[in-house]
PDB file of N, CA and C in Angstrom:
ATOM      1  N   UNK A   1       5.493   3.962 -13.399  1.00  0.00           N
ATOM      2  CA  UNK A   1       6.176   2.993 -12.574  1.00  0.00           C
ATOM      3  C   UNK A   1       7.047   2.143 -13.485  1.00  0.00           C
ATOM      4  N   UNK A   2       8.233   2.073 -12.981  1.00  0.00           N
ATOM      5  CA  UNK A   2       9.248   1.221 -14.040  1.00  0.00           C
ATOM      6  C   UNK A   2       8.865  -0.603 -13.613  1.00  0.00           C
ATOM      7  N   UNK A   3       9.576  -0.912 -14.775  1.00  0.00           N
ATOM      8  CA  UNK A   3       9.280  -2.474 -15.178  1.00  0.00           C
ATOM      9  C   UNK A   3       9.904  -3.289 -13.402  1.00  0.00           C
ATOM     10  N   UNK A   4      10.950  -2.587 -12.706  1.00  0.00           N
ATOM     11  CA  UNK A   4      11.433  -3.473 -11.686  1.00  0.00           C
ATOM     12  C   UNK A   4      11.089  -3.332 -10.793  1.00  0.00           C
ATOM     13  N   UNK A   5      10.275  -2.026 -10.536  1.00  0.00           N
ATOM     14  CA  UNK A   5       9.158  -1.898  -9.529  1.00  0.00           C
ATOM     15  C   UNK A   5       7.643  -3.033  -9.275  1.00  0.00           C
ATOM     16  N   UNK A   6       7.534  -3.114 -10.624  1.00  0.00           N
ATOM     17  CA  UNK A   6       6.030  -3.810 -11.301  1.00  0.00           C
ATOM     18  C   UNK A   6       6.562  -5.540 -10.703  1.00  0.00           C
ATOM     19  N   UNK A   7       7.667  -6.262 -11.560  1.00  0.00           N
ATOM     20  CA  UNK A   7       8.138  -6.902 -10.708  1.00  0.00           C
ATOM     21  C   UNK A   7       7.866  -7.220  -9.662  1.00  0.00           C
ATOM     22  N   UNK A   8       8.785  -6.449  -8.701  1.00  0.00           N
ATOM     23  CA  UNK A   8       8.978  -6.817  -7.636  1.00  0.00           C
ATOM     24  C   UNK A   8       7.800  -7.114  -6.523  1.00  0.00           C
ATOM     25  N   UNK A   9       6.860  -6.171  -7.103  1.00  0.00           N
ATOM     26  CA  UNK A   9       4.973  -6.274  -6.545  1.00  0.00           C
ATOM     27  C   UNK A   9       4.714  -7.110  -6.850  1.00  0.00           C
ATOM     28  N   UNK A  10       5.113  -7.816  -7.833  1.00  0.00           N
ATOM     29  CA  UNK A  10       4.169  -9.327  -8.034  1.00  0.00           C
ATOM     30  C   UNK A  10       4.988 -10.298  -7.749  1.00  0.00           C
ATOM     31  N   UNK A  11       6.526 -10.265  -7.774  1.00  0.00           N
ATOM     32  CA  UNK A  11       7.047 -11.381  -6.873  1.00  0.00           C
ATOM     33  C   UNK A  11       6.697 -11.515  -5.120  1.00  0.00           C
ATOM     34  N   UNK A  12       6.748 -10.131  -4.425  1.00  0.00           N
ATOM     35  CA  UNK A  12       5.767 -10.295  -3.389  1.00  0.00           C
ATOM     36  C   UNK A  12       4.411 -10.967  -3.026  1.00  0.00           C
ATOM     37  N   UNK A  13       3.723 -10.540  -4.069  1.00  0.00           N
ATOM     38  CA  UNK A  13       2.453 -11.316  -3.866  1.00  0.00           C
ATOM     39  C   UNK A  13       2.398 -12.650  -3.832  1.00  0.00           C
ATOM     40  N   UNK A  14       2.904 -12.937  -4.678  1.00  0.00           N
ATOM     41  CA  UNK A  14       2.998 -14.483  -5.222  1.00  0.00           C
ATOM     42  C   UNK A  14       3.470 -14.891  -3.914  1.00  0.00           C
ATOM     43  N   UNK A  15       4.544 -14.213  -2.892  1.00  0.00           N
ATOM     44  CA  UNK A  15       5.600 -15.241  -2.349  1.00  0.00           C
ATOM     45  C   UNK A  15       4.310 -15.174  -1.140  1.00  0.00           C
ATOM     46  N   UNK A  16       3.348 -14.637  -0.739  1.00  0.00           N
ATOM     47  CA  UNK A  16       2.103 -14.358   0.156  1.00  0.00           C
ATOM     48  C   UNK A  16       0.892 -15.604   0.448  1.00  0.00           C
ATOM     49  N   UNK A  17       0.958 -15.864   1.058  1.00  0.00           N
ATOM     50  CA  UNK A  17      -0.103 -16.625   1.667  1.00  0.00           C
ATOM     51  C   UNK A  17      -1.878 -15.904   0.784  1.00  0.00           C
ATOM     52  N   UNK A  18      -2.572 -16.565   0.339  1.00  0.00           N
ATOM     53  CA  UNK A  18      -3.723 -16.300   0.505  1.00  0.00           C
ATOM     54  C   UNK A  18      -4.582 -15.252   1.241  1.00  0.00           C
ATOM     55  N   UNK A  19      -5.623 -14.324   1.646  1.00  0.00           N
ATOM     56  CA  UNK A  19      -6.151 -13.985   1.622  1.00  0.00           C
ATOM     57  C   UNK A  19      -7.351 -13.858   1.440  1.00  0.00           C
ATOM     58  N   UNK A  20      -8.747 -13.631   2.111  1.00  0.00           N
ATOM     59  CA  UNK A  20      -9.812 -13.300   1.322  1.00  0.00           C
ATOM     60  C   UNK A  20      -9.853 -11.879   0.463  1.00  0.00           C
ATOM     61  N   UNK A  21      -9.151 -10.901   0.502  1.00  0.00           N
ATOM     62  CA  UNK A  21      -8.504 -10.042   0.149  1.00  0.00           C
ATOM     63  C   UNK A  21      -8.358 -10.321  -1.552  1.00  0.00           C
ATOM     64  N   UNK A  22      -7.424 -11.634  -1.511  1.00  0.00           N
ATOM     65  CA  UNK A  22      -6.874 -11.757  -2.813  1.00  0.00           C
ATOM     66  C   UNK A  22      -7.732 -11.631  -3.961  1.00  0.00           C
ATOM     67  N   UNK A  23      -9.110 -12.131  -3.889  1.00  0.00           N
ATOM     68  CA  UNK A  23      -9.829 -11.509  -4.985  1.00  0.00           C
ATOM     69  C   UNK A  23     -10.146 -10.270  -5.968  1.00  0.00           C
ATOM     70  N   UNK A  24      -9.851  -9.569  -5.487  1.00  0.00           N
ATOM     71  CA  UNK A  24      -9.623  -7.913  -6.146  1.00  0.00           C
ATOM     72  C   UNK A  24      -7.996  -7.655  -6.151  1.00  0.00           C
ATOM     73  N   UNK A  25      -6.724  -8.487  -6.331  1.00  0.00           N
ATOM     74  CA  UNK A  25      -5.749  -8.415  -6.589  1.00  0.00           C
ATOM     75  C   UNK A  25      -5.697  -7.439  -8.089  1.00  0.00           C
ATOM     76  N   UNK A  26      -6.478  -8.662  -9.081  1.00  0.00           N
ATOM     77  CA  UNK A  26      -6.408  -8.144 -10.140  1.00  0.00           C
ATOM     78  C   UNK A  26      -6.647  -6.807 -10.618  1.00  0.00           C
ATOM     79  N   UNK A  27      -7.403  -6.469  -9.667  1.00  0.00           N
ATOM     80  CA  UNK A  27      -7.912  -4.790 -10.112  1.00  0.00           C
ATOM     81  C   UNK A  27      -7.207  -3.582  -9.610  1.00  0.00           C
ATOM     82  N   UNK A  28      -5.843  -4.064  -8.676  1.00  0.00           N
ATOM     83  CA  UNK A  28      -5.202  -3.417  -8.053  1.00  0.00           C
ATOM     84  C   UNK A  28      -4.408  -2.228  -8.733  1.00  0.00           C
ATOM     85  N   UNK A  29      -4.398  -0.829  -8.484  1.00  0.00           N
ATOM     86  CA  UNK A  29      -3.080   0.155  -9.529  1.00  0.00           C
ATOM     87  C   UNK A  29      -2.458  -0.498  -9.033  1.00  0.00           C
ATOM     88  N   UNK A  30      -1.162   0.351  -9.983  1.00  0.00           N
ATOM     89  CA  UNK A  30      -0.474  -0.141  -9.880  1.00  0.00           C
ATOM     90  C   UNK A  30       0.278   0.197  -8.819  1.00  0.00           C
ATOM     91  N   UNK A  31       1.215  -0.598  -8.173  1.00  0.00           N
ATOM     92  CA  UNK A  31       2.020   0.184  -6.798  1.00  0.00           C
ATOM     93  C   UNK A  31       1.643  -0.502  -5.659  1.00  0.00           C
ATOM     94  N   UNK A  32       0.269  -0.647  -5.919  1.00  0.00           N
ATOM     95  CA  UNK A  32      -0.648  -1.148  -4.760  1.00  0.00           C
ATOM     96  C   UNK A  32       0.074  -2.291  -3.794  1.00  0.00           C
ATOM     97  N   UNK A  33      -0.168  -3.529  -4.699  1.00  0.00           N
ATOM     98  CA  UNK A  33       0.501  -4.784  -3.764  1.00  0.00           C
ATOM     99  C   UNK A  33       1.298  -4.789  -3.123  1.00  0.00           C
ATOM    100  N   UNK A  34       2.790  -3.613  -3.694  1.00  0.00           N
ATOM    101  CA  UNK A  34       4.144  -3.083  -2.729  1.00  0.00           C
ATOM    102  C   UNK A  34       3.736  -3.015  -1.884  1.00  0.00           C
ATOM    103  N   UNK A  35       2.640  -2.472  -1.624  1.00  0.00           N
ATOM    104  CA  UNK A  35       2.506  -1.855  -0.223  1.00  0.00           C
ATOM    105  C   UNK A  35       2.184  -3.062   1.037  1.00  0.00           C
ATOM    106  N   UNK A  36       2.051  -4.283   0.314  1.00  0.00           N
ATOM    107  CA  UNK A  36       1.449  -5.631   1.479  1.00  0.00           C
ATOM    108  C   UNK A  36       2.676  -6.320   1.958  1.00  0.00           C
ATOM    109  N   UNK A  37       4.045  -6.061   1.057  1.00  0.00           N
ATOM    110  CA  UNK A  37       5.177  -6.420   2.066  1.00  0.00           C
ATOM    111  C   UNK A  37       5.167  -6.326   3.358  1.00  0.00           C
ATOM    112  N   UNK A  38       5.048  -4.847   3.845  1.00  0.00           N
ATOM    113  CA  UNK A  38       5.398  -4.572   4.972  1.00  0.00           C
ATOM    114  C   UNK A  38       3.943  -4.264   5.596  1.00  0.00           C
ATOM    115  N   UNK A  39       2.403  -3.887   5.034  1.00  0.00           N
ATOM    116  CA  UNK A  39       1.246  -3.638   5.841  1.00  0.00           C
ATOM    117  C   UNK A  39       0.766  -4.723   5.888  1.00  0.00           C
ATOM    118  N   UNK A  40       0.233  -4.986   7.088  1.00  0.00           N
ATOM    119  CA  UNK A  40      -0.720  -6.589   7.174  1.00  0.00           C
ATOM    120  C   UNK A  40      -1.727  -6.292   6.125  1.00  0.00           C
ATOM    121  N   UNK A  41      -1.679  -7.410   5.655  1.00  0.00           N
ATOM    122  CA  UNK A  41      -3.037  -7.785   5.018  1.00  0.00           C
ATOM    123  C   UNK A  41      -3.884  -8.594   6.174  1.00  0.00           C
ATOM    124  N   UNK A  42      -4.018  -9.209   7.005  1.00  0.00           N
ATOM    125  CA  UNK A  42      -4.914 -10.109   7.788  1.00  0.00           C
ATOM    126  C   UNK A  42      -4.921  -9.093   8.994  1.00  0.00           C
ATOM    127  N   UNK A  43      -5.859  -9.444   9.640  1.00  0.00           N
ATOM    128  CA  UNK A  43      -5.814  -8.240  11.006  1.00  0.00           C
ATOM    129  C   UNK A  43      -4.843  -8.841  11.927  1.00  0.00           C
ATOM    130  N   UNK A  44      -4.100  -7.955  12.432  1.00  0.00           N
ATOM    131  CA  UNK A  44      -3.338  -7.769  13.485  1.00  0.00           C
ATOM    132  C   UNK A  44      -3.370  -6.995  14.343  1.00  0.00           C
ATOM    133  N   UNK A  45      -3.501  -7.203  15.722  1.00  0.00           N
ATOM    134  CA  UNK A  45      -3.715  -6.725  16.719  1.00  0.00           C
ATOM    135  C   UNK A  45      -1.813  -6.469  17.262  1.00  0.00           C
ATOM    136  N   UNK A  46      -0.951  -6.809  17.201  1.00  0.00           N
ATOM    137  CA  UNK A  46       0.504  -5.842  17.413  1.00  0.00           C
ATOM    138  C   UNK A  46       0.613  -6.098  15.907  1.00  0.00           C
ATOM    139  N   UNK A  47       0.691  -5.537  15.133  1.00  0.00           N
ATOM    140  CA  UNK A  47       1.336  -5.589  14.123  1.00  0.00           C
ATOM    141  C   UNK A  47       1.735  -4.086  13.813  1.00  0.00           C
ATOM    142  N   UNK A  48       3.065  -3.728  13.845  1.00  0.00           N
ATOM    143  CA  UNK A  48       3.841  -2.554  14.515  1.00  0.00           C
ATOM    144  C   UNK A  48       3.682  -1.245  13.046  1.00  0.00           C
ATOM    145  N   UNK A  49       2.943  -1.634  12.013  1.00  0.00           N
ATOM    146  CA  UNK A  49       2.997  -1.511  10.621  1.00  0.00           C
ATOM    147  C   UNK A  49       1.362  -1.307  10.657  1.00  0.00           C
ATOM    148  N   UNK A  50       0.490  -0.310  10.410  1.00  0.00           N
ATOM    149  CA  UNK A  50      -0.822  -0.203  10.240  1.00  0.00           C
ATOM    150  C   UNK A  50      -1.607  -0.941   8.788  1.00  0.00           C
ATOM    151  N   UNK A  51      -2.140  -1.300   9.151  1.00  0.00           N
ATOM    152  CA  UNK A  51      -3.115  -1.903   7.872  1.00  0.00           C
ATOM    153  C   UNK A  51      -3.679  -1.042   7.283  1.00  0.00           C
ATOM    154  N   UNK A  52      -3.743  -1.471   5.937  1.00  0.00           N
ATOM    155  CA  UNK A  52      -4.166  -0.688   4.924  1.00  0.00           C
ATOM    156  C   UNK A  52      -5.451  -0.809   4.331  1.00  0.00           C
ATOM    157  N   UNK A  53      -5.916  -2.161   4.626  1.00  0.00           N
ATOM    158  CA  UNK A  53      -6.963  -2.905   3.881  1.00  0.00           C
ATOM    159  C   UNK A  53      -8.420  -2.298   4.852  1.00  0.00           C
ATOM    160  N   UNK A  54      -9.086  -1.423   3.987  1.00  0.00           N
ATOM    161  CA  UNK A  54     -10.446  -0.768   4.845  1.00  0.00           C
ATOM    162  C   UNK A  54     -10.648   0.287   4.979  1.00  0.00           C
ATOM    163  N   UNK A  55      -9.219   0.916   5.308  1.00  0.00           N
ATOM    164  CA  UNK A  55      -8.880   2.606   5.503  1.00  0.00           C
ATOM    165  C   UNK A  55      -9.843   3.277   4.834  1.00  0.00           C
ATOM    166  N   UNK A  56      -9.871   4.241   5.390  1.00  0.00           N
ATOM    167  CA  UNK A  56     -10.242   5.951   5.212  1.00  0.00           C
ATOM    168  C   UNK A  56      -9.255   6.073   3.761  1.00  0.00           C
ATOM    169  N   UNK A  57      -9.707   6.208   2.484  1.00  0.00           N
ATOM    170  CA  UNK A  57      -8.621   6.260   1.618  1.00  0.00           C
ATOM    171  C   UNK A  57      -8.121   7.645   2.047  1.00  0.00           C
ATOM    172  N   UNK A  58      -8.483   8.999   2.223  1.00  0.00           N
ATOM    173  CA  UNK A  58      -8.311  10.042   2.193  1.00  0.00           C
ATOM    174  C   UNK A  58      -7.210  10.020   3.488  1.00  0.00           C
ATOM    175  N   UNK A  59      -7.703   8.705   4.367  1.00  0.00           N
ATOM    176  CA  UNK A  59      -6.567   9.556   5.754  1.00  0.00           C
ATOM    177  C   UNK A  59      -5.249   8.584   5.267  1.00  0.00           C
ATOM    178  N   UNK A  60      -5.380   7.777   4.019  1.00  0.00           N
ATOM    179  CA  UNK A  60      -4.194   6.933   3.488  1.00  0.00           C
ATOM    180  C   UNK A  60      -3.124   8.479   2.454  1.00  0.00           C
ATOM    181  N   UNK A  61      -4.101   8.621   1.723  1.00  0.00           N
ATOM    182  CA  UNK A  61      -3.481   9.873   1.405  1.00  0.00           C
ATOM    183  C   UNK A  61      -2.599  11.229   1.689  1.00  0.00           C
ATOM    184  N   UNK A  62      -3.397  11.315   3.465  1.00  0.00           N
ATOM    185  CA  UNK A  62      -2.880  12.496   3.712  1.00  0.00           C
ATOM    186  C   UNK A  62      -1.771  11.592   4.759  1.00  0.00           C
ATOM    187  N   UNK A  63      -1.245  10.786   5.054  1.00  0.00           N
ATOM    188  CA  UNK A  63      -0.382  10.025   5.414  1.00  0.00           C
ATOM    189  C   UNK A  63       0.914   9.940   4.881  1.00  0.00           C
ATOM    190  N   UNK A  64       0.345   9.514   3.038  1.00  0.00           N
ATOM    191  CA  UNK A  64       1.450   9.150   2.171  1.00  0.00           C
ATOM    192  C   UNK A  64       1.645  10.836   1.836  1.00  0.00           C
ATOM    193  N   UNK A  65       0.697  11.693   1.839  1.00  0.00           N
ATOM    194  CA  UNK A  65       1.236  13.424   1.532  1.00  0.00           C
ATOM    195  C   UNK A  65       2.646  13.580   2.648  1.00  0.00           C
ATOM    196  N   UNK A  66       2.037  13.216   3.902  1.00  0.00           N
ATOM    197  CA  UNK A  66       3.396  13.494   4.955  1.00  0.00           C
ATOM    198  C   UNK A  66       4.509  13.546   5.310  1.00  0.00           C
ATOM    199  N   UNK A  67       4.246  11.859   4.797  1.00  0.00           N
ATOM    200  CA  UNK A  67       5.619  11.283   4.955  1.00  0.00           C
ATOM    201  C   UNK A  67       6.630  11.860   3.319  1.00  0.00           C
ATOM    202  N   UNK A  68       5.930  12.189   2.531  1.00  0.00           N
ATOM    203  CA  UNK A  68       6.074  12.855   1.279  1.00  0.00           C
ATOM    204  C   UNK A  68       6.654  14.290   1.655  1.00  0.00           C
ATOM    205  N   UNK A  69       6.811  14.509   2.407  1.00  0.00           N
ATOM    206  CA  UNK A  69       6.600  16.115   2.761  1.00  0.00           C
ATOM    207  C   UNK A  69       7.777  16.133   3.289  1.00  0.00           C
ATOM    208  N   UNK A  70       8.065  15.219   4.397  1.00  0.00           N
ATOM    209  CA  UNK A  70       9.248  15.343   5.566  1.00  0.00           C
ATOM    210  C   UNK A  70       8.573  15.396   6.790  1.00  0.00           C
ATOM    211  N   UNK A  71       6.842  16.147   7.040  1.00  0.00           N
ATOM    212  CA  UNK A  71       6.180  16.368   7.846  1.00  0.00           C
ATOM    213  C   UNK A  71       6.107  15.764   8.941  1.00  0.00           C
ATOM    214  N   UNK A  72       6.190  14.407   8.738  1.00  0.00           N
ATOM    215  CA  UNK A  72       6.339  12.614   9.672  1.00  0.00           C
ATOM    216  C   UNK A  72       7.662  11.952   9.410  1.00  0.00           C
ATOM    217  N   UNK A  73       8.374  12.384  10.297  1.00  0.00           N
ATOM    218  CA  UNK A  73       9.862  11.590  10.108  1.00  0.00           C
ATOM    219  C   UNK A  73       9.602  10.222  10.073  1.00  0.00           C
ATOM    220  N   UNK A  74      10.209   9.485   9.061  1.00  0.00           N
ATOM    221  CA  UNK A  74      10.379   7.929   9.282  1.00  0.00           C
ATOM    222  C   UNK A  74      11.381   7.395   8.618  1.00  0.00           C
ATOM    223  N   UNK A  75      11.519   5.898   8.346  1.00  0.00           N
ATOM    224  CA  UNK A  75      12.724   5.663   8.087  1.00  0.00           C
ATOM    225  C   UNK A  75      12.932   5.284   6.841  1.00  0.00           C
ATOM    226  N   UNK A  76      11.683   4.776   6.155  1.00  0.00           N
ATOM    227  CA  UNK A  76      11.601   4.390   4.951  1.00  0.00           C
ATOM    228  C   UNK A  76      10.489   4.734   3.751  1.00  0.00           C
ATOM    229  N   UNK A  77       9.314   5.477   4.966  1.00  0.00           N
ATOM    230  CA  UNK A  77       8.098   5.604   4.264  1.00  0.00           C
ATOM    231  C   UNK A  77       8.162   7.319   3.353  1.00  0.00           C
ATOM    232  N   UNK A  78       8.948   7.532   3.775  1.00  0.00           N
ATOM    233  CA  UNK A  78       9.318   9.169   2.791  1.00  0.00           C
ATOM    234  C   UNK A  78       9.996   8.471   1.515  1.00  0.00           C
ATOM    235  N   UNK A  79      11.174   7.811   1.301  1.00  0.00           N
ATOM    236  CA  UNK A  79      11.560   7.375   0.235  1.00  0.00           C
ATOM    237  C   UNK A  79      10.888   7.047  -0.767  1.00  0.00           C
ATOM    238  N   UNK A  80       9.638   6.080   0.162  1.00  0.00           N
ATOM    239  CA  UNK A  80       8.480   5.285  -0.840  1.00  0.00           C
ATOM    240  C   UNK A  80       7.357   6.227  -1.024  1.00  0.00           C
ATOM    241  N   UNK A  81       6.622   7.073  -0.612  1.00  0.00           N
ATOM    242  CA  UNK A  81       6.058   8.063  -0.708  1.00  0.00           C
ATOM    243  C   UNK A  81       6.570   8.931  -1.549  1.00  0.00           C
ATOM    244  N   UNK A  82       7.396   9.000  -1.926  1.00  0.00           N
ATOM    245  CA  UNK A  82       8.181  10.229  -3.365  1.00  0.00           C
ATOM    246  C   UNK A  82       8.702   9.130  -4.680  1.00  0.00           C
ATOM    247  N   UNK A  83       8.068   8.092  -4.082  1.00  0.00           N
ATOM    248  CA  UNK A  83       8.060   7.302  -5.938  1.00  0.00           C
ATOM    249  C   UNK A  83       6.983   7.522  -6.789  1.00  0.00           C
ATOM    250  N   UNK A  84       6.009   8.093  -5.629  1.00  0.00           N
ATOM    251  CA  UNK A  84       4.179   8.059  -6.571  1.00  0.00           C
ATOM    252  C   UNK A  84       4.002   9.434  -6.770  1.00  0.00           C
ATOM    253  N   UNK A  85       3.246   9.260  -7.785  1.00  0.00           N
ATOM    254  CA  UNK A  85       2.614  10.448  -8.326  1.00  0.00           C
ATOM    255  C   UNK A  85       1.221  10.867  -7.190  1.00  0.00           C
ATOM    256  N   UNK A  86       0.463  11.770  -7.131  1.00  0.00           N
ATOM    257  CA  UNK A  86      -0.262  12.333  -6.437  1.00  0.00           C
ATOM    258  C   UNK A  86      -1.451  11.425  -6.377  1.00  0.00           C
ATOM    259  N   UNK A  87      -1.741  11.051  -8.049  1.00  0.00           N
ATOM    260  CA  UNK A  87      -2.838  10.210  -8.580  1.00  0.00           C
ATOM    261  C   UNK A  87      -2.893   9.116  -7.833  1.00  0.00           C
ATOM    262  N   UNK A  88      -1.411   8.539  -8.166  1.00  0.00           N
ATOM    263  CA  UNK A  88      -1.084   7.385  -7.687  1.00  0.00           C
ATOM    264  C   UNK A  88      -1.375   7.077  -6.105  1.00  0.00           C
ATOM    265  N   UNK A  89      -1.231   7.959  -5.764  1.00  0.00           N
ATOM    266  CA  UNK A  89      -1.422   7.810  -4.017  1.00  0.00           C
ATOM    267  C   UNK A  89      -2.656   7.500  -4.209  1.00  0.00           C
ATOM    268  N   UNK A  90      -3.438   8.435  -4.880  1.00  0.00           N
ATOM    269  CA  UNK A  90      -5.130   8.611  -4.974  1.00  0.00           C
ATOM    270  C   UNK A  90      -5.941   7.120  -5.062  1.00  0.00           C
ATOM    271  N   UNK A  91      -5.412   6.565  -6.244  1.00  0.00           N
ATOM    272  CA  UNK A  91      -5.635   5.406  -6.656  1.00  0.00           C
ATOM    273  C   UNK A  91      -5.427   4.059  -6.046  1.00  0.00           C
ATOM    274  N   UNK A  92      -4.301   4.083  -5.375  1.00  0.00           N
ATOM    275  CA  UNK A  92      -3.529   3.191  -4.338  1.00  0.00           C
ATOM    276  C   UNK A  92      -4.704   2.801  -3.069  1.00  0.00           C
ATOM    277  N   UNK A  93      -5.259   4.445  -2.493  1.00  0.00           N
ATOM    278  CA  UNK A  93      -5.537   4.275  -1.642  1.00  0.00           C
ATOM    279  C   UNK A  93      -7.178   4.332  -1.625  1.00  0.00           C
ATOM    280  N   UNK A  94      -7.791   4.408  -2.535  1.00  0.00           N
ATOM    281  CA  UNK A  94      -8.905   3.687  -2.836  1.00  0.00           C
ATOM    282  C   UNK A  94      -9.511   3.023  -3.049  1.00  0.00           C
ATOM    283  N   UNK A  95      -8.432   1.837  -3.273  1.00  0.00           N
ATOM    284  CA  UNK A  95      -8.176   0.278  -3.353  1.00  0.00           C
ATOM    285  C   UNK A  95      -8.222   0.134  -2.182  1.00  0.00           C
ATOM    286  N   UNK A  96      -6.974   0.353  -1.620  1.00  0.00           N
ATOM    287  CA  UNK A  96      -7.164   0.047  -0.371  1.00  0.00           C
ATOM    288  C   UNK A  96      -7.766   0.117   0.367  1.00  0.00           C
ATOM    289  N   UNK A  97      -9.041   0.815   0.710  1.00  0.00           N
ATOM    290  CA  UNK A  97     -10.444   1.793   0.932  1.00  0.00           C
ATOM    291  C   UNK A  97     -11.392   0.685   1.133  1.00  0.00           C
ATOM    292  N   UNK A  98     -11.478   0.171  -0.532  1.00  0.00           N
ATOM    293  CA  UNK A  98     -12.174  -0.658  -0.758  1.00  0.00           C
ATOM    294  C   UNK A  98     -12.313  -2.244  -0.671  1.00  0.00           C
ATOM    295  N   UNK A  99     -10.831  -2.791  -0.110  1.00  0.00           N
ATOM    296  CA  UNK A  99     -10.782  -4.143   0.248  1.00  0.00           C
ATOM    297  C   UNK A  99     -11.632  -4.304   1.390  1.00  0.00           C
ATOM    298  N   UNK A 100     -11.719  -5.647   1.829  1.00  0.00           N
ATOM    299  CA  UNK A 100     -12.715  -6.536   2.619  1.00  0.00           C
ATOM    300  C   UNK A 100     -12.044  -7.228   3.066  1.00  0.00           C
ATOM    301  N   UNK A 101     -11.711  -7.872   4.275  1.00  0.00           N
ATOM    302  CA  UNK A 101     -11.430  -9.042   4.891  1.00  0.00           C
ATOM    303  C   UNK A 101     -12.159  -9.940   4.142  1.00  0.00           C
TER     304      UNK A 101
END
C-alpha cells in the first residue's frame, strides 16, 4: 500500500466521531480504516452501504473477490477491490470479523 493511500486512512479516521469500535483501531491492516469512509461503523438500520463491523469475514471476502472480478457490477467497489492483494482482503476482513460494537 503506497504512502497516500496510508494517509488518507488516517486522515479519515481522525476526521470520525468516536466509536466503541475505536479501540482495536490500532491493530487494524492496513487498508482497513478506508473502508469506514463509506461503511457504517455504528449500526444503521437505512444505511444504503452495508456494515462491515461483525461480518462473516469469509462472506467480506467473497464480496471483495466479486466486485474484484466484474462478477457484481458497481460503481466504485471494483476499482477499490483491485487495489488489495488477496491477503489483504484476507486480513482486512478479519478485522472486520472481529470488531464489536
Amino acid at each position: 500500500m503506497n504512502a497516500t493511500r496510508m494517509v488518507t486512512a488516517a486522515a479519515l479516521c481522525l476526521a470520525m466521531p468516536g466509536h466503541a469500535w475505536a479501540a482495536g483501531l490500532a491493530d487494524a491492516p492496513p487498508g482497513a480504516l478506508s473502508c469506514s469512509g463509506c461503511h457504517a461503523t455504528a449500526a444503521k438500520a437505512d444505511a444504503a452501504v452495508p456494515r462491515l463491523i461483525g461480518r462473516n469475514p469469509a462472506d467480506i471476502v467473497a464480496a471483495m473477490q466479486a466486485f474484484k472480478s466484474g462478477q457484481v457490477p458497481s460503481t466504485v467497489m471494483e476499482r477499490i477491490a483491485k487495489g488489495f492483494s488477496d491477503d489483504e482482503v484476507k486480513a482486512i476482513a478479519a478485522w472486520y470479523g472481529a470488531q464489536k460494537d
